[in-house]
PDB file of N, CA and C in Angstrom:
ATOM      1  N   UNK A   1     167.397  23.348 -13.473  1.00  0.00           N
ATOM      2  CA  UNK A   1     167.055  23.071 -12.098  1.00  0.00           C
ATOM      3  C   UNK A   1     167.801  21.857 -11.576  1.00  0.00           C
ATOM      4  N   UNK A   2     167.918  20.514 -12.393  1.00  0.00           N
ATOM      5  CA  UNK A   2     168.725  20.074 -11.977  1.00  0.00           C
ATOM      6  C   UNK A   2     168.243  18.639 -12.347  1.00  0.00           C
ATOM      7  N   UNK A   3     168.859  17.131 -11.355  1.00  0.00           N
ATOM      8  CA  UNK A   3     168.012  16.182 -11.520  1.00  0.00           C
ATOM      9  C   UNK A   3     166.946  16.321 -10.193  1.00  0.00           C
ATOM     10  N   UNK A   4     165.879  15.077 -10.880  1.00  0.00           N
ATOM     11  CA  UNK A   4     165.140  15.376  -9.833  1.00  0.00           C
ATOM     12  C   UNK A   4     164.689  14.398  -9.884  1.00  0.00           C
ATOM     13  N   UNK A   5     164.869  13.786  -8.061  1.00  0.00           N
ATOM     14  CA  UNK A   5     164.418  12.139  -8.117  1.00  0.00           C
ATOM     15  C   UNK A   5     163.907  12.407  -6.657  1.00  0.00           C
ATOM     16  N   UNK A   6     163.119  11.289  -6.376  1.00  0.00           N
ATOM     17  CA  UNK A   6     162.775  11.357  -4.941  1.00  0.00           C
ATOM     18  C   UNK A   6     163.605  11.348  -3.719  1.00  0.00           C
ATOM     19  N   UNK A   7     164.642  11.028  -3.964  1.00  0.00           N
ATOM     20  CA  UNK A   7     165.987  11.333  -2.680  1.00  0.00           C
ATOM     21  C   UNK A   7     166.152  12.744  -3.056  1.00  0.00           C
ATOM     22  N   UNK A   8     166.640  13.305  -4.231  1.00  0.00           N
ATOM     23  CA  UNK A   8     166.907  14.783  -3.510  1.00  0.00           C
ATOM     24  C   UNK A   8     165.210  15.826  -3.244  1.00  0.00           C
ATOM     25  N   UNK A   9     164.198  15.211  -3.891  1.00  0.00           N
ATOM     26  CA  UNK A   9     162.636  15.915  -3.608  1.00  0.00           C
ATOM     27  C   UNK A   9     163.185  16.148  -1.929  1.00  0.00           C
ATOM     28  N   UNK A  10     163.376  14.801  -1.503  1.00  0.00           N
ATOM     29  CA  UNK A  10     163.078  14.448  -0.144  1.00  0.00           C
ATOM     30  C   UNK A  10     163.586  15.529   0.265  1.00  0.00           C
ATOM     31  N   UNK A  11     165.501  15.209   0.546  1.00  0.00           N
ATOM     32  CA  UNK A  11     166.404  15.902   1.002  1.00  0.00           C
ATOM     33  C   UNK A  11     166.267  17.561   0.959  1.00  0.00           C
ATOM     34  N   UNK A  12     165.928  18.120  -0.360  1.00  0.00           N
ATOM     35  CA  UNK A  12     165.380  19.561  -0.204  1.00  0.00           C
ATOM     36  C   UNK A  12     164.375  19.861   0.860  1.00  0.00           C
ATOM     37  N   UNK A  13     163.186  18.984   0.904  1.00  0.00           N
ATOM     38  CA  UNK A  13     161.987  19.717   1.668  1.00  0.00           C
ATOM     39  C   UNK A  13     162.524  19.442   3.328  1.00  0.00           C
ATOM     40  N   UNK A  14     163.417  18.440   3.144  1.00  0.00           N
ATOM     41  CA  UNK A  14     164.077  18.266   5.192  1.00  0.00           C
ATOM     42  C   UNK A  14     164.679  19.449   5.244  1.00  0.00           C
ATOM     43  N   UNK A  15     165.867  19.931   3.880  1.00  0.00           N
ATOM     44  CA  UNK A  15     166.327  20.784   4.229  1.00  0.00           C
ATOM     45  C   UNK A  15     165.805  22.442   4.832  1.00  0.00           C
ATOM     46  N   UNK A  16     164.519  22.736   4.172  1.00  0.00           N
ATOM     47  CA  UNK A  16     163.785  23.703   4.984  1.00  0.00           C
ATOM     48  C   UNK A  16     163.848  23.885   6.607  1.00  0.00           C
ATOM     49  N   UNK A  17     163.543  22.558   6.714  1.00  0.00           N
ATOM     50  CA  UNK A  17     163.744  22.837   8.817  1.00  0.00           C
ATOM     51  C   UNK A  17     164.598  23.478   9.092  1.00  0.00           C
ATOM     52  N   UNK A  18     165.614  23.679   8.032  1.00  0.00           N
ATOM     53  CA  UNK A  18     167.224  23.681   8.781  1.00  0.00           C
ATOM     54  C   UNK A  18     167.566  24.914   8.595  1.00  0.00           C
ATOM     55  N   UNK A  19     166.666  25.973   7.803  1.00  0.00           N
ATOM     56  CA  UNK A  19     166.732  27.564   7.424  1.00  0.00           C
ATOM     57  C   UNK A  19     165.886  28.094   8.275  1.00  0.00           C
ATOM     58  N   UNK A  20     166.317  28.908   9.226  1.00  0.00           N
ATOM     59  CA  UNK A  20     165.607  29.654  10.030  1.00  0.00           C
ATOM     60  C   UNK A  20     164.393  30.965   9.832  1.00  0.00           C
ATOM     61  N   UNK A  21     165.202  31.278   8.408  1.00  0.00           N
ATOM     62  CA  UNK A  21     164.361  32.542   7.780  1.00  0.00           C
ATOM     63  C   UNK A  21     163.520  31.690   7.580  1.00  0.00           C
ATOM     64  N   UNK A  22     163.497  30.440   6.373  1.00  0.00           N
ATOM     65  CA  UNK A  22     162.271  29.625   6.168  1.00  0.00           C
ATOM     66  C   UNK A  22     161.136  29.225   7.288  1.00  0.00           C
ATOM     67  N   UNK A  23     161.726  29.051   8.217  1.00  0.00           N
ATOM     68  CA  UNK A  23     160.776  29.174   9.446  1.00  0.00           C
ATOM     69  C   UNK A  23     160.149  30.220  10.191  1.00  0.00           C
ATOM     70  N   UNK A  24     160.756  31.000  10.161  1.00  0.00           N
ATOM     71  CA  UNK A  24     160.527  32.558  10.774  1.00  0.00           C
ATOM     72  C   UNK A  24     159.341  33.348   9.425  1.00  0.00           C
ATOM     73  N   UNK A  25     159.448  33.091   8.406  1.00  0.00           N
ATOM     74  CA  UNK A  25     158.743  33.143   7.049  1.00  0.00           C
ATOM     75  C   UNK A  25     157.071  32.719   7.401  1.00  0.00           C
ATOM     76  N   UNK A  26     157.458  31.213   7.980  1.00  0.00           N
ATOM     77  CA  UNK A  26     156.279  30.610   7.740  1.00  0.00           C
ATOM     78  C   UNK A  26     155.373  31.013   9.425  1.00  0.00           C
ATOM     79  N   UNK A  27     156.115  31.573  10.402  1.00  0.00           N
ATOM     80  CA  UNK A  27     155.769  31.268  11.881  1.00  0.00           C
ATOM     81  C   UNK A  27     155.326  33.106  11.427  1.00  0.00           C
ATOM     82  N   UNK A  28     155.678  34.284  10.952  1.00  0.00           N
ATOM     83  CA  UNK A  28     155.384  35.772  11.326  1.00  0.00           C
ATOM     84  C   UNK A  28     155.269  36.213   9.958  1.00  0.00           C
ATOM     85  N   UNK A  29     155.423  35.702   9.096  1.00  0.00           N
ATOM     86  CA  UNK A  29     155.183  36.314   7.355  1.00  0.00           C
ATOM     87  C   UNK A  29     156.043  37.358   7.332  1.00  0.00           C
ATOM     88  N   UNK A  30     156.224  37.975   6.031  1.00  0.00           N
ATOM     89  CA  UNK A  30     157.365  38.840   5.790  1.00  0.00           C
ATOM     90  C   UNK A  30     157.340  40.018   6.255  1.00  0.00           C
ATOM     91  N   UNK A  31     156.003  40.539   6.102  1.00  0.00           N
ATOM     92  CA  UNK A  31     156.189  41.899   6.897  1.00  0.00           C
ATOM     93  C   UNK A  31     155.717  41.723   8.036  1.00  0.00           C
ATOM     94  N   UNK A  32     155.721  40.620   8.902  1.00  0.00           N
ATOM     95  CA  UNK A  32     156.047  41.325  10.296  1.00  0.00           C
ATOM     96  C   UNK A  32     157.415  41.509  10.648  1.00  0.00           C
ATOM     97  N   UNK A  33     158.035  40.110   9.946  1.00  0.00           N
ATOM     98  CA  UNK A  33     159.737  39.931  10.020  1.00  0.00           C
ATOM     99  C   UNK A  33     160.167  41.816   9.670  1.00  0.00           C
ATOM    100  N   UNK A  34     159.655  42.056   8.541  1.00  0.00           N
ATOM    101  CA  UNK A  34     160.163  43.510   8.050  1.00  0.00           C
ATOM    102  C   UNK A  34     160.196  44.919   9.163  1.00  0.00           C
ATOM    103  N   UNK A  35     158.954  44.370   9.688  1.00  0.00           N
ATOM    104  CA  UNK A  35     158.560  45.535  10.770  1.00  0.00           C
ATOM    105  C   UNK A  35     159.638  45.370  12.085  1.00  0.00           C
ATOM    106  N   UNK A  36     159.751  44.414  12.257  1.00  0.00           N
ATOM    107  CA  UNK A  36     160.405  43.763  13.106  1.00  0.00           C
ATOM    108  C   UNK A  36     161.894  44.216  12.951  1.00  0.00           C
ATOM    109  N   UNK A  37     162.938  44.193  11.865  1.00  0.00           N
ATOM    110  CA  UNK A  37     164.012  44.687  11.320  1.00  0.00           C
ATOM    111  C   UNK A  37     164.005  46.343  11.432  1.00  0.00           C
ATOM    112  N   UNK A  38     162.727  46.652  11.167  1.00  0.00           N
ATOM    113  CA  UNK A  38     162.647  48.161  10.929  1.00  0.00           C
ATOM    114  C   UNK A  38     162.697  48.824  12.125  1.00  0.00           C
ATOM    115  N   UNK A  39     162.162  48.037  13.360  1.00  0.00           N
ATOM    116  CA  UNK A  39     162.501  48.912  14.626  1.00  0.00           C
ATOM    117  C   UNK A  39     163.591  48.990  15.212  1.00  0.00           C
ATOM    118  N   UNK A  40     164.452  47.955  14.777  1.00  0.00           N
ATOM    119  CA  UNK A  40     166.077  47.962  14.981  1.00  0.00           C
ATOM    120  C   UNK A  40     166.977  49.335  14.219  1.00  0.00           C
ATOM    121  N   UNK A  41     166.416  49.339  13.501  1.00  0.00           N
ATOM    122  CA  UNK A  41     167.187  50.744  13.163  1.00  0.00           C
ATOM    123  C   UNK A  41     166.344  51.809  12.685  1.00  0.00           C
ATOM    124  N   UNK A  42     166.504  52.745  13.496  1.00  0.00           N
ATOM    125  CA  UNK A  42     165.002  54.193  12.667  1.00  0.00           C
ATOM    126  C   UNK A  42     165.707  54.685  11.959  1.00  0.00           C
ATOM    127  N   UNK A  43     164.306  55.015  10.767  1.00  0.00           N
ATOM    128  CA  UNK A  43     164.580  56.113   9.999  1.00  0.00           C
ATOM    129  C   UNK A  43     164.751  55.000   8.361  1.00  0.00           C
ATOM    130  N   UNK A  44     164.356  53.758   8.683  1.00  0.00           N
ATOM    131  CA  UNK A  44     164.522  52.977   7.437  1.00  0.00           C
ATOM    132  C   UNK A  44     163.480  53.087   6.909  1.00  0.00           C
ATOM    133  N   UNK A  45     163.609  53.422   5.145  1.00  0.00           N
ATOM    134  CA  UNK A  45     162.296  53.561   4.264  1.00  0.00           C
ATOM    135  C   UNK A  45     161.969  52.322   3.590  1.00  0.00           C
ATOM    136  N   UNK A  46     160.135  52.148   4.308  1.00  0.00           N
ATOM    137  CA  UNK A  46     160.213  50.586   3.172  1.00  0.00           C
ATOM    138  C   UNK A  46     158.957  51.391   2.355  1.00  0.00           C
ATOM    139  N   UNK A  47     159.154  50.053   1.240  1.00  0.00           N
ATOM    140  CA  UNK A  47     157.242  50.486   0.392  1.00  0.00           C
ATOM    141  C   UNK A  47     156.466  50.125   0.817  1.00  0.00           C
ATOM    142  N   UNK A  48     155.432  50.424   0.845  1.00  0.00           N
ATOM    143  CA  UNK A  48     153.817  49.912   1.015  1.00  0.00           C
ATOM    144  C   UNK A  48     154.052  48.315  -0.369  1.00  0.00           C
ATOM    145  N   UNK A  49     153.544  47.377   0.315  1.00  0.00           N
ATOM    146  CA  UNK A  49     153.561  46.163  -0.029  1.00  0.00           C
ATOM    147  C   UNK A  49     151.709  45.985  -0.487  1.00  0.00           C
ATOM    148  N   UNK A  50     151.489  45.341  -1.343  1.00  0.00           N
ATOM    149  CA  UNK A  50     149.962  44.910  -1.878  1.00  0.00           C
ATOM    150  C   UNK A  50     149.915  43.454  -1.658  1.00  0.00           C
ATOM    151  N   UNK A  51     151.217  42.425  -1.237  1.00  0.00           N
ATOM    152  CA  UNK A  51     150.701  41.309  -1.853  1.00  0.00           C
ATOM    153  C   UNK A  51     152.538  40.611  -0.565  1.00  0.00           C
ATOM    154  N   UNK A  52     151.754  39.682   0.037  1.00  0.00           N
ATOM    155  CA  UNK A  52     153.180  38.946   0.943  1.00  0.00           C
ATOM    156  C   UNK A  52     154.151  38.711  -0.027  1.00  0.00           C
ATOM    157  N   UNK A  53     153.730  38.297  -1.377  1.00  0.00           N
ATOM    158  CA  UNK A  53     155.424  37.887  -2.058  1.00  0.00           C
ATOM    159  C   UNK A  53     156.354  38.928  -2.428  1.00  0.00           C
ATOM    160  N   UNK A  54     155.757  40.507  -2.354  1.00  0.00           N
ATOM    161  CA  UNK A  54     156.191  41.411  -2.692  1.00  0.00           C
ATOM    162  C   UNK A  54     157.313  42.124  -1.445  1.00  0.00           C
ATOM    163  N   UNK A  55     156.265  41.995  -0.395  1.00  0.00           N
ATOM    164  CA  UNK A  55     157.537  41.661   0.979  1.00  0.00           C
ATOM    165  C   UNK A  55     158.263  40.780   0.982  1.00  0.00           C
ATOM    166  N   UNK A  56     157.882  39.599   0.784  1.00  0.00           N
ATOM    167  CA  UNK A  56     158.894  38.455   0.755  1.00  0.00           C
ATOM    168  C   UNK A  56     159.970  38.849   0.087  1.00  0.00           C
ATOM    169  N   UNK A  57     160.291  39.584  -1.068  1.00  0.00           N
ATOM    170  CA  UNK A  57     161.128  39.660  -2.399  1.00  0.00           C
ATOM    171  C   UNK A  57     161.712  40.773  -1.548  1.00  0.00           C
ATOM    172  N   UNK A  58     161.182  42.025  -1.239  1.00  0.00           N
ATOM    173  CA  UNK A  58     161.958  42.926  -0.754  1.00  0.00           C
ATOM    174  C   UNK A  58     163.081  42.520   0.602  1.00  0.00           C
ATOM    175  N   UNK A  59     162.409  41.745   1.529  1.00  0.00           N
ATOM    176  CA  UNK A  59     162.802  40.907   2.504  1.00  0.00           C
ATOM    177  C   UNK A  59     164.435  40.665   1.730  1.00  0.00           C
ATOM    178  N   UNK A  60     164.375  39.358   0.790  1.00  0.00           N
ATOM    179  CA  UNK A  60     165.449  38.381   0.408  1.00  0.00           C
ATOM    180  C   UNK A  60     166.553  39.419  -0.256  1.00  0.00           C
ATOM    181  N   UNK A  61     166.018  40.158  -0.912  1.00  0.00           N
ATOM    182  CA  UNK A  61     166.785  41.319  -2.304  1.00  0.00           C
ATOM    183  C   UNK A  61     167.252  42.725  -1.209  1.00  0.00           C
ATOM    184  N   UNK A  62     167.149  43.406  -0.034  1.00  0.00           N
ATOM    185  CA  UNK A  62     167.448  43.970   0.139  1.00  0.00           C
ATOM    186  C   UNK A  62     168.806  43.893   1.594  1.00  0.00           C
ATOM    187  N   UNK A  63     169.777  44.057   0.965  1.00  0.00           N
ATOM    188  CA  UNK A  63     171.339  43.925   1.894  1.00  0.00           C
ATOM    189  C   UNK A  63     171.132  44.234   3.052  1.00  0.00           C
ATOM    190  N   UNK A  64     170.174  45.481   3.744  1.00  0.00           N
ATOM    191  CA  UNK A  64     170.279  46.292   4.584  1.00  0.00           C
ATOM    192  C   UNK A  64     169.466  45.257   5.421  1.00  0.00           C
ATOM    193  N   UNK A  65     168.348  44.597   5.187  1.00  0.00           N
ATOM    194  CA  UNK A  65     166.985  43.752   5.908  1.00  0.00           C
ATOM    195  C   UNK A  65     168.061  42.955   6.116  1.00  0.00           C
ATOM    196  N   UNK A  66     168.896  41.668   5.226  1.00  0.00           N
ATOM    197  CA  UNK A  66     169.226  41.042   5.486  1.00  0.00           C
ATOM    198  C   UNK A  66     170.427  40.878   6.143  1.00  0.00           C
ATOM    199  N   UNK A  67     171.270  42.011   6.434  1.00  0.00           N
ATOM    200  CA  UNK A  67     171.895  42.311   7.420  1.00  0.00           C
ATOM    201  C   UNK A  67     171.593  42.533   8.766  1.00  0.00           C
ATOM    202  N   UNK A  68     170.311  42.763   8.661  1.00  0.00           N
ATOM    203  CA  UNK A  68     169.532  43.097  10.040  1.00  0.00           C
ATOM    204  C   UNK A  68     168.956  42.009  10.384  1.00  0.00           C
ATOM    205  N   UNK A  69     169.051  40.922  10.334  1.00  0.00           N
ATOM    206  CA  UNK A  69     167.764  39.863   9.611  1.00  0.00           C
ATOM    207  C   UNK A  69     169.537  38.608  10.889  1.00  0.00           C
ATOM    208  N   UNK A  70     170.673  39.124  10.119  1.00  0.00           N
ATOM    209  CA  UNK A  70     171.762  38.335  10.618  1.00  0.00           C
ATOM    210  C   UNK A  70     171.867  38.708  11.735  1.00  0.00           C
ATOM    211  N   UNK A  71     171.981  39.792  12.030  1.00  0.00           N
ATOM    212  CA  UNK A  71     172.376  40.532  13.777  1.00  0.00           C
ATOM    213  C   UNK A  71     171.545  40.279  14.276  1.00  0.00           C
ATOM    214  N   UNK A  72     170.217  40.044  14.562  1.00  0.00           N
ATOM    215  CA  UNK A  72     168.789  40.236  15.275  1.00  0.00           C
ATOM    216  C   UNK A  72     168.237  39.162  15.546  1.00  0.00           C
ATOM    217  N   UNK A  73     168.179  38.218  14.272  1.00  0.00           N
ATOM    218  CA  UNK A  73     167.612  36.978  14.485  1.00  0.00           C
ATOM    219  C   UNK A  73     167.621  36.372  15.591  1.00  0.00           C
ATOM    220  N   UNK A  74     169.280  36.284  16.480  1.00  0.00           N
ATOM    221  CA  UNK A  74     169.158  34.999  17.924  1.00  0.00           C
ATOM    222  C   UNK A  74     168.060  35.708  18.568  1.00  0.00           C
ATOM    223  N   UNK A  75     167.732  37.275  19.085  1.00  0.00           N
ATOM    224  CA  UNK A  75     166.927  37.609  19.846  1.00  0.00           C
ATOM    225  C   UNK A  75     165.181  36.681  19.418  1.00  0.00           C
ATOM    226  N   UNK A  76     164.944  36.407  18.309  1.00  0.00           N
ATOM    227  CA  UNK A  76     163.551  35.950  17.939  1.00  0.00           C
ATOM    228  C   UNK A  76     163.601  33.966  17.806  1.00  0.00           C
ATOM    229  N   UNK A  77     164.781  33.251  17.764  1.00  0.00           N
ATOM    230  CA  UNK A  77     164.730  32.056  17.999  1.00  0.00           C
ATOM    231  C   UNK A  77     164.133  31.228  18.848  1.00  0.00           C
ATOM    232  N   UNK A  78     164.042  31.674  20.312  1.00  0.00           N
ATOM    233  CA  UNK A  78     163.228  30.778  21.111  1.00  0.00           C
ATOM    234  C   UNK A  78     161.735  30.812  20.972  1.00  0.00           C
ATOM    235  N   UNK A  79     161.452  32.235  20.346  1.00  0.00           N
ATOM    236  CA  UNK A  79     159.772  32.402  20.353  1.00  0.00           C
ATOM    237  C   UNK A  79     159.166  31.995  19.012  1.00  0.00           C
ATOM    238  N   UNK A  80     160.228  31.906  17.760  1.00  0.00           N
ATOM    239  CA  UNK A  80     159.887  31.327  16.513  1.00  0.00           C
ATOM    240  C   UNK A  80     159.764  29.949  16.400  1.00  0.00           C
ATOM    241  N   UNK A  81     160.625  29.340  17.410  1.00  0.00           N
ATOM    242  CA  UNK A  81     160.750  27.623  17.063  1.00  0.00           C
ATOM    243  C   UNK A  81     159.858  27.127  18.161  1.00  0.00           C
ATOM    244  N   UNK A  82     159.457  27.545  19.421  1.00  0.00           N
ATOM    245  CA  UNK A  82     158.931  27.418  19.955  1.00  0.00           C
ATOM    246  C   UNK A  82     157.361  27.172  19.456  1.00  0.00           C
ATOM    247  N   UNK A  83     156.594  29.119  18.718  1.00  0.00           N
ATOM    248  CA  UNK A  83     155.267  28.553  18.354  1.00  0.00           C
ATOM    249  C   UNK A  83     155.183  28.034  16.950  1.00  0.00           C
ATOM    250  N   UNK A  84     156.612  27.804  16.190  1.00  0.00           N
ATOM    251  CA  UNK A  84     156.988  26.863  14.778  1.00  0.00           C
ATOM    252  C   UNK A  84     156.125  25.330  15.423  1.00  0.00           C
ATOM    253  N   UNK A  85     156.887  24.993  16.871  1.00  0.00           N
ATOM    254  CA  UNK A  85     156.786  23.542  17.404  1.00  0.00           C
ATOM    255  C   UNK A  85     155.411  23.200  17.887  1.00  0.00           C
ATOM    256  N   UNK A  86     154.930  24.143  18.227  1.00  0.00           N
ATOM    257  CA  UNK A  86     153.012  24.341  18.460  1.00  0.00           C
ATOM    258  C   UNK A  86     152.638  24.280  17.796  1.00  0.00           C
ATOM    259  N   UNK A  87     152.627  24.542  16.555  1.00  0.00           N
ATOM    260  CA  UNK A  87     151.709  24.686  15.335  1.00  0.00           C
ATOM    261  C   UNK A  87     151.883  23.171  14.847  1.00  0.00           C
ATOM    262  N   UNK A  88     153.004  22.925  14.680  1.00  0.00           N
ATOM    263  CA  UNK A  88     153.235  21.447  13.811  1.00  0.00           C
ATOM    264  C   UNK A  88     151.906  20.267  14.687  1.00  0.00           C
ATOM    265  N   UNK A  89     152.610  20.786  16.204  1.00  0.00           N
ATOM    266  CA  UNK A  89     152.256  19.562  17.125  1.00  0.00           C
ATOM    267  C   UNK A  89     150.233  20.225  16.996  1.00  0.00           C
ATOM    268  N   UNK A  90     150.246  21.116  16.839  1.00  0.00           N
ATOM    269  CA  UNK A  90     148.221  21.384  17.140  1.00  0.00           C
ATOM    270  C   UNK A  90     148.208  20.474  15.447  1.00  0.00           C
ATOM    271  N   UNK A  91     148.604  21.215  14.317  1.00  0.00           N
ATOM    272  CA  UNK A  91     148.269  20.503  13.576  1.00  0.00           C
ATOM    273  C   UNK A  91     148.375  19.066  13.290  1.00  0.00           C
ATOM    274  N   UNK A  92     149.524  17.976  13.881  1.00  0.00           N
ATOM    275  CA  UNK A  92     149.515  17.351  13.864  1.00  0.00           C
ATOM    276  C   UNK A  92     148.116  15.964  14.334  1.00  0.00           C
ATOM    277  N   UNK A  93     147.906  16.850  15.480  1.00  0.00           N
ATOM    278  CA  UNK A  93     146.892  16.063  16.413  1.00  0.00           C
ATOM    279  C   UNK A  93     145.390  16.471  16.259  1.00  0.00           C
ATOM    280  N   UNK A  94     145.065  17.713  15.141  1.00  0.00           N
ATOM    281  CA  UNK A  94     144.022  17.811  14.270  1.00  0.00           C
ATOM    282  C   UNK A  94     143.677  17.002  13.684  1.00  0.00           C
ATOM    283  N   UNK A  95     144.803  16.808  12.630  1.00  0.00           N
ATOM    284  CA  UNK A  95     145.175  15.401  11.330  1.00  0.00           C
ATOM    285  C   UNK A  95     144.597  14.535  12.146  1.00  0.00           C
ATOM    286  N   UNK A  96     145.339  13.816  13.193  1.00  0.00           N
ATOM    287  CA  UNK A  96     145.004  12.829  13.550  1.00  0.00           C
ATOM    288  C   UNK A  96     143.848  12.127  13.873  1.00  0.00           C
ATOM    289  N   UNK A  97     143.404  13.329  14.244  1.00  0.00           N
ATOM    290  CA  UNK A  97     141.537  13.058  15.148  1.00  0.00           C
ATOM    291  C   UNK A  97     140.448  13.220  13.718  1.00  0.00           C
ATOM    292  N   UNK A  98     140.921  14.337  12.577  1.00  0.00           N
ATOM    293  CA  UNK A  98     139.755  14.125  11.707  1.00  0.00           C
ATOM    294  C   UNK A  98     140.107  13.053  10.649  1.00  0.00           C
ATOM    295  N   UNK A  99     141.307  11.989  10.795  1.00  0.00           N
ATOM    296  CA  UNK A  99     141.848  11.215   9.647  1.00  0.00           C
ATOM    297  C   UNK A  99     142.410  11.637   8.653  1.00  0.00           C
ATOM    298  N   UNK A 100     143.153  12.735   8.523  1.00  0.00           N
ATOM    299  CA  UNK A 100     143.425  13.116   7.477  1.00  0.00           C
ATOM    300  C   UNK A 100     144.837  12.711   7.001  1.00  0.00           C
ATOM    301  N   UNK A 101     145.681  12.242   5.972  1.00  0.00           N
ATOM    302  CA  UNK A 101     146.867  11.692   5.815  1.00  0.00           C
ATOM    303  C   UNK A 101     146.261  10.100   6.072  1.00  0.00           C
ATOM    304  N   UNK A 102     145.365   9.497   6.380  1.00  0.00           N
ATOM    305  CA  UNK A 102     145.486   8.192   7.086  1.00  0.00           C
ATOM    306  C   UNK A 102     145.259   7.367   5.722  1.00  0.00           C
TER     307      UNK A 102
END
């Protein structure tokens, strides 16, 4: 895995902001992202999923999603980072009011 010190801990977890799937992941979970890919092109076969990491995996591992995932994405950017930026900011000002982090 590698070394591991608190500058690169850090530097990895900033680096998340900066992956859009990672955000789009955390803002619609995998199978909506999936469903979402799937109406872009008919006639695509997925599996029945039991468990989000199992979408998640099919999500990352399959060429065809993630080709679709490249073409499609700008259309879902303003509405992903947008309620990405709501959520931080509601949770933020939750934290704040019940003390939590303090």
């Amino acid at each position: 895995m590698g070394k591991v010190s608190p500058k690169t801990l850090r530097g990895k977890y900033l680096e998340q902001f900066d992956d859009f799937m990672k955000i789009w992941l955390k803002v619609d979970g995998p199978e909506q992202i999936i469903n979402y890919l799937k109406e872009k092109r008919s006639g695509m076969r997925m599996p029945e999923f039991t468990h989000p990491c199992q979408a998640c995996k099919f999500l990352y591992s399959s060429p065809e999603l993630r080709e679709l995932a490249r073409e499609y994405f700008t259309e879902k950017i303003g509405d992903v980072l947008f309620r990405f930026s709501a959520s931080k900011e509601v949770t933020g000002r939750v934290n704040d009011l019940i003390g939590y982090g303090a």
